[in-house]
N, C-alpha and C. Protein backbone atom coordinates (compact mmCIF):
# COMPACT_ATOMS: atom_id res chain seq x y z
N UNK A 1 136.43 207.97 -21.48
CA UNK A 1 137.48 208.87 -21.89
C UNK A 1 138.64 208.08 -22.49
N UNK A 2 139.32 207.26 -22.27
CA UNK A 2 140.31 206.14 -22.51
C UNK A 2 139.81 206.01 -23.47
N UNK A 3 138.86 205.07 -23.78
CA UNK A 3 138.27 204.52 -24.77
C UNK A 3 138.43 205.80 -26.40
N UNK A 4 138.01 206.60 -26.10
CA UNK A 4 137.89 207.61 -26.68
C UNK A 4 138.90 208.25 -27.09
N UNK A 5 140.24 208.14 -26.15
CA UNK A 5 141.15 208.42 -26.76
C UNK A 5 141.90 207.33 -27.33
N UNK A 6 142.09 206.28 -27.17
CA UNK A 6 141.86 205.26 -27.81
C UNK A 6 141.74 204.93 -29.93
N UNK A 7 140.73 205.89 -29.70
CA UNK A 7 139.99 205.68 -30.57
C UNK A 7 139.98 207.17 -31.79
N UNK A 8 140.40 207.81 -31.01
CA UNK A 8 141.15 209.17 -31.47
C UNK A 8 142.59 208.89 -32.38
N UNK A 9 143.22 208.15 -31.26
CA UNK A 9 144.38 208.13 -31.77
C UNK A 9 144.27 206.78 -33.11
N UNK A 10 143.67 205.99 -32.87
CA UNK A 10 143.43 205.25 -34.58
C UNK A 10 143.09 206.06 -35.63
N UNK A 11 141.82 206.78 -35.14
CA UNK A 11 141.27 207.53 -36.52
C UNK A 11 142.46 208.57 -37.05
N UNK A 12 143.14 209.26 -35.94
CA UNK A 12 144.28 210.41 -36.71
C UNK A 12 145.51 209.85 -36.99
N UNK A 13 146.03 208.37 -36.66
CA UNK A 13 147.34 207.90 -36.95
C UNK A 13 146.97 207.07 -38.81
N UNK A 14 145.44 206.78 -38.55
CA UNK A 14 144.98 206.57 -39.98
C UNK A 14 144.55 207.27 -41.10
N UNK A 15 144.76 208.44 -40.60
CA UNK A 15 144.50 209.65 -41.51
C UNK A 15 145.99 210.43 -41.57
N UNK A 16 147.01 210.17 -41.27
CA UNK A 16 148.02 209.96 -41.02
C UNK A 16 148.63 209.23 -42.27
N UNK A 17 148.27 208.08 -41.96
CA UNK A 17 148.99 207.09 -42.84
C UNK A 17 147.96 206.83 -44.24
N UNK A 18 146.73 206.11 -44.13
CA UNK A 18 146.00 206.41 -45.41
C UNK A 18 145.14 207.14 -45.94
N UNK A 19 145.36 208.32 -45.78
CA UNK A 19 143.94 209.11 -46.38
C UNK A 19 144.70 209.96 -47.63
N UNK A 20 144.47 211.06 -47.60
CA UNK A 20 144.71 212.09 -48.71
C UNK A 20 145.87 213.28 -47.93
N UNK A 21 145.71 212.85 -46.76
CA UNK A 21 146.90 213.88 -45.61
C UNK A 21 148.46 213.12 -45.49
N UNK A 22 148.24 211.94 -45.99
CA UNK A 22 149.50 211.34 -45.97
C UNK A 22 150.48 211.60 -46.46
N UNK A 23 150.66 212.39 -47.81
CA UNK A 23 151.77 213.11 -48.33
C UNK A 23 152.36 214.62 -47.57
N UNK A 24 151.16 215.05 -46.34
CA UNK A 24 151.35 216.31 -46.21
C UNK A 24 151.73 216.14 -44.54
N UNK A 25 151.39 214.76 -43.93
CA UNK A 25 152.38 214.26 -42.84
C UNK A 25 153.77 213.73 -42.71
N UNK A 26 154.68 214.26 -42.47
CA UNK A 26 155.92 213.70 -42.22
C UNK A 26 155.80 212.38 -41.51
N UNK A 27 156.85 211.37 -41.88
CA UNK A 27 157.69 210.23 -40.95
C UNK A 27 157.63 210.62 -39.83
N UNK A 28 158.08 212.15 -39.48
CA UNK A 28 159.21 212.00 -38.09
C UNK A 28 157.88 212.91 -37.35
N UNK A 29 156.72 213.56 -38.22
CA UNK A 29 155.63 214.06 -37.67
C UNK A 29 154.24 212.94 -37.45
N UNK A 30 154.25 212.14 -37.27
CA UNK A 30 153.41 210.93 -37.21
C UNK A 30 152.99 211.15 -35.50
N UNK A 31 153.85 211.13 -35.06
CA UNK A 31 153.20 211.33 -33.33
C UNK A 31 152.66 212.28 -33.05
N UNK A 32 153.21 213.34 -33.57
CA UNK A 32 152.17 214.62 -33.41
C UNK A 32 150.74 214.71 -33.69
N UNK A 33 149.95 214.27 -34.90
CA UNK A 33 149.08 213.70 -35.14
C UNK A 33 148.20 212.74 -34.24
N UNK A 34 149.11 211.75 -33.74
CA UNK A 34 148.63 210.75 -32.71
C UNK A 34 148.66 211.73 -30.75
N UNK A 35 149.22 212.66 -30.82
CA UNK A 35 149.01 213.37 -29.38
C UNK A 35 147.41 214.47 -29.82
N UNK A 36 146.99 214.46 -31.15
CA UNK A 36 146.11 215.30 -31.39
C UNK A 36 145.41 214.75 -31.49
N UNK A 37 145.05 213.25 -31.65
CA UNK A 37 144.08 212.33 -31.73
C UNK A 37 143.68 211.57 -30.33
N UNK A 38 144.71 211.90 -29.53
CA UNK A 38 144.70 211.77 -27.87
C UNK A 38 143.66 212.87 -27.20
N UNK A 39 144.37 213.99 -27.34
CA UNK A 39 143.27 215.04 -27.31
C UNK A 39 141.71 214.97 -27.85
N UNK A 40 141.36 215.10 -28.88
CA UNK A 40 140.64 214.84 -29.53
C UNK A 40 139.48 213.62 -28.56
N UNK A 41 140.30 212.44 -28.87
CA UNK A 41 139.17 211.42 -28.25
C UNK A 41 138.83 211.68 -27.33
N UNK A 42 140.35 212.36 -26.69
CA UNK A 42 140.07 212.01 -24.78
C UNK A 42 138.86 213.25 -23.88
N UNK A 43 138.57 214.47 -25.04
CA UNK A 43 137.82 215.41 -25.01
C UNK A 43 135.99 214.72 -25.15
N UNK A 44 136.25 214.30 -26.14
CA UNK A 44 135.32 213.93 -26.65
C UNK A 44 134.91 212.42 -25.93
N UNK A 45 135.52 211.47 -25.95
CA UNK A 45 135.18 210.52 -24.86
C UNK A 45 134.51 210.96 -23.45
N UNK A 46 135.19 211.91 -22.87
CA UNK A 46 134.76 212.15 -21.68
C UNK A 46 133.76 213.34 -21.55
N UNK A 47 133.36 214.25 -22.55
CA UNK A 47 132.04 215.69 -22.75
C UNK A 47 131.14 215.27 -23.26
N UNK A 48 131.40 214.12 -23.91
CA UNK A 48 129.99 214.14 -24.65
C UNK A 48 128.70 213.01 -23.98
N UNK A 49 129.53 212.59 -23.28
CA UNK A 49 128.89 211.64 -22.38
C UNK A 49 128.32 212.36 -21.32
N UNK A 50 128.87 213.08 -20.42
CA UNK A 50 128.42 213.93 -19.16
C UNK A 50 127.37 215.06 -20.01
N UNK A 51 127.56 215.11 -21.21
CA UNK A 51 126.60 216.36 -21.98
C UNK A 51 125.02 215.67 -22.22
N UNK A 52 125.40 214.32 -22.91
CA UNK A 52 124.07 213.42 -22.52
C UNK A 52 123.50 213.66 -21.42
N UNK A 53 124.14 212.95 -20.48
CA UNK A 53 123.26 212.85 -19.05
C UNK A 53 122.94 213.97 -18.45
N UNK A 54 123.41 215.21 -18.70
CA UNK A 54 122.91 216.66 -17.88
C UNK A 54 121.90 216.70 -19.05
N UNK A 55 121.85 216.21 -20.18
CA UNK A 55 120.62 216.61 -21.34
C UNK A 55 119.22 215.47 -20.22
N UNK A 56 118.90 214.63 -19.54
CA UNK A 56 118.29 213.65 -19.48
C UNK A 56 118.42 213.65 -17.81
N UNK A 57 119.10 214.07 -17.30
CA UNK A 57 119.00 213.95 -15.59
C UNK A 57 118.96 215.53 -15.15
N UNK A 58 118.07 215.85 -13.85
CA UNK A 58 118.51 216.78 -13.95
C UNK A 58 117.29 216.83 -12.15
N UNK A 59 117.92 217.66 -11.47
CA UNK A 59 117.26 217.94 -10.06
C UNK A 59 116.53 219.51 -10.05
N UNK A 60 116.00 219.79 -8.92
CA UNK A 60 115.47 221.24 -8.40
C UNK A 60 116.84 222.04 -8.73
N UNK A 61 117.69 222.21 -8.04
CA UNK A 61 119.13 222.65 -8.29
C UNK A 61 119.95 222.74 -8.83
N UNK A 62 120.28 221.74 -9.59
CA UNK A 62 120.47 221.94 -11.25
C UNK A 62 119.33 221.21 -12.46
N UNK A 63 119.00 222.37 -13.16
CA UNK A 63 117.84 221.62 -13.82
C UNK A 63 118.33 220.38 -14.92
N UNK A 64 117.86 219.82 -15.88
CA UNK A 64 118.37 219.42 -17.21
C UNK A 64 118.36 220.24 -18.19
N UNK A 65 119.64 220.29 -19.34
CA UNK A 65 120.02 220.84 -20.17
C UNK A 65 118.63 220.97 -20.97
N UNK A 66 118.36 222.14 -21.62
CA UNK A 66 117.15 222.16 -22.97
C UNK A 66 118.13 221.80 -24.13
N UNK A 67 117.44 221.13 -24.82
CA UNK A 67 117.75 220.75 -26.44
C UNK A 67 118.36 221.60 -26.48
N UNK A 68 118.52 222.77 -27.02
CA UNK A 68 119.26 223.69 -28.25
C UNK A 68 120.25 223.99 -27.13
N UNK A 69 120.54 223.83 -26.05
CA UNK A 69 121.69 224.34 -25.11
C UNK A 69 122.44 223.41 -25.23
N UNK A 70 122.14 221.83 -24.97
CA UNK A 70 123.20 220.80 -25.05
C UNK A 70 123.51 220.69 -26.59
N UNK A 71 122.86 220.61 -27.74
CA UNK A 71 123.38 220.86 -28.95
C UNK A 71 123.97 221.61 -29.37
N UNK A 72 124.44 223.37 -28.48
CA UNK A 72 125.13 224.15 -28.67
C UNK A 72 126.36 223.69 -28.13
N UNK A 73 126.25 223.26 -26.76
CA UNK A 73 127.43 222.70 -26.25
C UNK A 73 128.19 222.08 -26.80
N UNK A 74 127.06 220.88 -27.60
CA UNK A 74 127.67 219.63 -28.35
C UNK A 74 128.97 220.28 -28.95
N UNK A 75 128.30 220.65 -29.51
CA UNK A 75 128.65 221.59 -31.09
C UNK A 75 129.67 222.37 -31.34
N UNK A 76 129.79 222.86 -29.87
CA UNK A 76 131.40 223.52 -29.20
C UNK A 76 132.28 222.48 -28.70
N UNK A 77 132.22 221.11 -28.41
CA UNK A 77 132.83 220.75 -28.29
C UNK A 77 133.81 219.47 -30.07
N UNK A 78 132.62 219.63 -30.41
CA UNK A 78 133.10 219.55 -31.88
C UNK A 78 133.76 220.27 -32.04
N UNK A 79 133.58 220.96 -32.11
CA UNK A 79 134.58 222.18 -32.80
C UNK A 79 135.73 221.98 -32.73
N UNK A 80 136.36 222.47 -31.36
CA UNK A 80 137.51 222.20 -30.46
C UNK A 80 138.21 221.12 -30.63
N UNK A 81 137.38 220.02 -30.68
CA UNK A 81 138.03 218.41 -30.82
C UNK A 81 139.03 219.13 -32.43
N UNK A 82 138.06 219.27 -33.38
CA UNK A 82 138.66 219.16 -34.66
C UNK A 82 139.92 220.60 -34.81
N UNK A 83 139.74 221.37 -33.98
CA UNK A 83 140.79 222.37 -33.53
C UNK A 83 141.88 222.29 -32.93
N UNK A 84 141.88 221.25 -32.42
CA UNK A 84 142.76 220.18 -31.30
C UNK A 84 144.08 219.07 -33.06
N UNK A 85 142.63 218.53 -33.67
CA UNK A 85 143.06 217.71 -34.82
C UNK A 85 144.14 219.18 -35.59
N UNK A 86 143.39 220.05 -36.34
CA UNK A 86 144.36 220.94 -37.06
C UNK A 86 145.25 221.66 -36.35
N UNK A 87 145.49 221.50 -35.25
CA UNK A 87 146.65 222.38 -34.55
C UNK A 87 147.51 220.87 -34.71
N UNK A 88 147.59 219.81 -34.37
CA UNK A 88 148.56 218.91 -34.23
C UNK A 88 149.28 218.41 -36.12
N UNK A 89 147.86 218.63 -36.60
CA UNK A 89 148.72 218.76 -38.05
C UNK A 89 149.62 220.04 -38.60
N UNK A 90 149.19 221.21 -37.93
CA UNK A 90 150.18 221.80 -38.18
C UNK A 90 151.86 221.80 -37.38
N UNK A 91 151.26 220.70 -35.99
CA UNK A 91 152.73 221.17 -35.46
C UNK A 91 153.18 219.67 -35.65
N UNK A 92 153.11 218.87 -36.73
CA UNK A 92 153.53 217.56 -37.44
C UNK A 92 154.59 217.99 -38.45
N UNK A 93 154.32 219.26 -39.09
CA UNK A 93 154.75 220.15 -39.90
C UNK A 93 156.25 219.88 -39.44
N UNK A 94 156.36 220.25 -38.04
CA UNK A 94 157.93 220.36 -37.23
C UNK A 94 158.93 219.17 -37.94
N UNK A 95 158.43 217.90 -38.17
CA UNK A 95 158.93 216.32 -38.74
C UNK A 95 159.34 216.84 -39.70
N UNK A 96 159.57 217.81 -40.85
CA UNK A 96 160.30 217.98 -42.08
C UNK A 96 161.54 219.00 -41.78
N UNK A 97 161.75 219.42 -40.61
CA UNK A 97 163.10 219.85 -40.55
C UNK A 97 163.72 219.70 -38.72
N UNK A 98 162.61 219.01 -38.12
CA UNK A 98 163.10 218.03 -36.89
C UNK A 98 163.17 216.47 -36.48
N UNK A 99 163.94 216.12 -35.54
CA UNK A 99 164.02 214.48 -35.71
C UNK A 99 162.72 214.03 -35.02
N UNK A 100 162.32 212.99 -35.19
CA UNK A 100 160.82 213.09 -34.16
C UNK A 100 160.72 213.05 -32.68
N UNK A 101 161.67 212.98 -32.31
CA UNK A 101 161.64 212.68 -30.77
C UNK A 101 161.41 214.03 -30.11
N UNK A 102 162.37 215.05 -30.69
CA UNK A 102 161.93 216.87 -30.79
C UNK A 102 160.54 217.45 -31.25
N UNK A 103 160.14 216.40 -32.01
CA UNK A 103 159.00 217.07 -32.82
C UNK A 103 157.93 216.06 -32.21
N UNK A 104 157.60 215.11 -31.46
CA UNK A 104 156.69 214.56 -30.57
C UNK A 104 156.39 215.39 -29.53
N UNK A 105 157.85 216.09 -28.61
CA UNK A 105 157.70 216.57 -27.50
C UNK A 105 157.33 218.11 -27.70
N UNK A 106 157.65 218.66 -29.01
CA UNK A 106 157.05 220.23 -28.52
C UNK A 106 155.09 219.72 -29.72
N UNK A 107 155.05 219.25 -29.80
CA UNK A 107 153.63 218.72 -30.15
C UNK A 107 153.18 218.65 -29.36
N UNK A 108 153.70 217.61 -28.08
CA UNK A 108 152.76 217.45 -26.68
C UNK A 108 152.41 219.08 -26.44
N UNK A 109 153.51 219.92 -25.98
CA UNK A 109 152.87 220.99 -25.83
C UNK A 109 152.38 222.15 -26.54
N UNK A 110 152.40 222.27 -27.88
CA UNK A 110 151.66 222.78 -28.93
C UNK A 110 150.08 222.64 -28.70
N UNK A 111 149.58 221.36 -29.40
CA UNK A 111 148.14 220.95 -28.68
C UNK A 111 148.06 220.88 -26.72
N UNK A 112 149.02 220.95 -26.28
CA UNK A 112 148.37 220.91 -24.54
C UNK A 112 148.15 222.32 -24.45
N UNK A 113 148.58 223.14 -25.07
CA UNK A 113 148.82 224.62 -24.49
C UNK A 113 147.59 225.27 -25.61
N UNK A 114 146.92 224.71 -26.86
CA UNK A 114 146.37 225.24 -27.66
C UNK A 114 145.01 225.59 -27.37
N UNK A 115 144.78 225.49 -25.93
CA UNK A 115 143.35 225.84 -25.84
C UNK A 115 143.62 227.52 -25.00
N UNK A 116 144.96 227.81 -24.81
CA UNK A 116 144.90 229.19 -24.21
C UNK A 116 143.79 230.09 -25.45
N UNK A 117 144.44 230.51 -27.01
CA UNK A 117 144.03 231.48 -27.95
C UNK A 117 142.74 231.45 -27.71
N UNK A 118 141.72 230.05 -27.31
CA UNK A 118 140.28 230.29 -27.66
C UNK A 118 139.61 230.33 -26.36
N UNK A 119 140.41 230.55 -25.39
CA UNK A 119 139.70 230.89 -23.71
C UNK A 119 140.14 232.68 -23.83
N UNK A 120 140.60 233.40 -24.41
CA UNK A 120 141.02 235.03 -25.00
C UNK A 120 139.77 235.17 -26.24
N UNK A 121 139.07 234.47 -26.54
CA UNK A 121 137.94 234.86 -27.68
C UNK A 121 136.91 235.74 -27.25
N UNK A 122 135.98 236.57 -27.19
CA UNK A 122 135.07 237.21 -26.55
C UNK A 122 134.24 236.63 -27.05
N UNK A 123 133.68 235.54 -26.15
CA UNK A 123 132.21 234.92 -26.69
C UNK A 123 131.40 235.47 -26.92
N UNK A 124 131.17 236.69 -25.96
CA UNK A 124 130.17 237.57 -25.83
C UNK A 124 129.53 238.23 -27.42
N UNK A 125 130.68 238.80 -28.20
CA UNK A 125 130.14 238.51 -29.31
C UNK A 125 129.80 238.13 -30.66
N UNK A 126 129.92 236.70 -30.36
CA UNK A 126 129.07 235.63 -30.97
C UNK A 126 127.40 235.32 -30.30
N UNK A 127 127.41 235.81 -29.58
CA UNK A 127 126.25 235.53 -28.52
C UNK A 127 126.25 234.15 -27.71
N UNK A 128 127.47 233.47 -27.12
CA UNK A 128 127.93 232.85 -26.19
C UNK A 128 128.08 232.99 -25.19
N UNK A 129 128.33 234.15 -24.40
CA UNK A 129 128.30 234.53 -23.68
C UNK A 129 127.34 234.32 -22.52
N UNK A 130 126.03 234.63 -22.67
CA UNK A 130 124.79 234.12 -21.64
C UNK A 130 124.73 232.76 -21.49
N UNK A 131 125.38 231.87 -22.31
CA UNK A 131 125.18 230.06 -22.29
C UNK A 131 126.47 230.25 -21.05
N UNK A 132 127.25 230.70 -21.22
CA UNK A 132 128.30 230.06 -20.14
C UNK A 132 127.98 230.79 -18.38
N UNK A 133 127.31 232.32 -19.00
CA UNK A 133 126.87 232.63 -17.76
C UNK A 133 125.72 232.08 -17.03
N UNK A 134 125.14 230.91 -17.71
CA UNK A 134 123.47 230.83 -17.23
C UNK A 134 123.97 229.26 -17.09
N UNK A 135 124.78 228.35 -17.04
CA UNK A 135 125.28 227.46 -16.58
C UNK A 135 126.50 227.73 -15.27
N UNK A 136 126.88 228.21 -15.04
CA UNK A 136 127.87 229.24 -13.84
C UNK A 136 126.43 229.41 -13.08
N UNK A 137 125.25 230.18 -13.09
CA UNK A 137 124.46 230.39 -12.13
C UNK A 137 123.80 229.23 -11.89
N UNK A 138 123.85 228.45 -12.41
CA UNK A 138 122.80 226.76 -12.31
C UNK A 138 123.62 226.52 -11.57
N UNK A 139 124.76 226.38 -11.44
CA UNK A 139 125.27 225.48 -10.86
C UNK A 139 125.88 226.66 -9.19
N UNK A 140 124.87 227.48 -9.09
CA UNK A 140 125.37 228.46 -7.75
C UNK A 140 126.49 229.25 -7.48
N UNK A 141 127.06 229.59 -8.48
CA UNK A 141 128.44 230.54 -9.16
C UNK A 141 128.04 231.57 -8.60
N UNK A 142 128.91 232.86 -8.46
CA UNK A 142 128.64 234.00 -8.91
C UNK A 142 128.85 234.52 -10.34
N UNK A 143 127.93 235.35 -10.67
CA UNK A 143 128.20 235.92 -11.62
C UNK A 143 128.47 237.23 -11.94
N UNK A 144 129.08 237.73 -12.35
CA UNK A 144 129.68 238.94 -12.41
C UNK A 144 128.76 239.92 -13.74
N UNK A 145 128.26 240.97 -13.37
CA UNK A 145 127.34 241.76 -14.19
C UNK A 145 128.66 242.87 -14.59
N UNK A 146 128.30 243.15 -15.91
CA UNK A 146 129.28 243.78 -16.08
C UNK A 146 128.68 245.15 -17.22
């Protein structure tokens, strides 16, 4: 996870500074970027690893992940990572009419707070819904029939 965020925060402080986003990042929005590249890694450092090993280990009680379930997972957690990335570029935005020290700290909580809108999504229909309920019963949940 460290590692990962780590490694987050290079790739978005360098996309930041040299890519094609550099004219559309502020000076004083530069950290914001780098708290979204924190996120980002530190998500991804630490899911995609535990997503491996439930793909490849697995007991009577909790089984192992099937292919197309951990690749769905994967795949959601992609997502998110890069949802994590465009929410912090937009709240980098703040650096063209705040000083950065204002615009670092409501960034921290811009991206900390940005996963409320997509826990309010109705997975259900996308057809997500049974993946989160059929991992909840693997793991001896209740589940709620509704």
């Amino acid at each position: 996870m460290t590692l990962g965020a780590f490694g987050g925060v290079a790739l978005t402080i360098g996309l930041a500074d040299d890519s094609f986003l550099s004219s559309a990042v502020p000076d004083d929005g530069r950290n914001a970027v780098g708290i979204g590249g924190i996120g980002m890694g530190g998500l991804l450092g630490l899911m995609l690893p535990l997503l491996l090993l439930a793909a490849v280990r697995g007991t009577e009680e909790k089984p192992r992940l099937r292919p197309g379930e951990a690749l769905l997972k994967g795949l959601a957690i992609v997502v998110f990572s890069v949802y994590l990335v465009v929410v912090s570029l937009l709240a980098a935005q703040l650096g063209w009419i705040l000083p950065e020290e204002i615009t670092t700290l409501l960034s921290f909580f811009v991206v900390g707070f940005s996963w409320a809108p997509v826990a309010l999504i109705p997975w259900e229909r996308f057809g997500l819904g049974n993946l989160a309920r059929s991992s909840i019963a693997s793991r001896g949940g209740a589940v709620a029939s509704s």
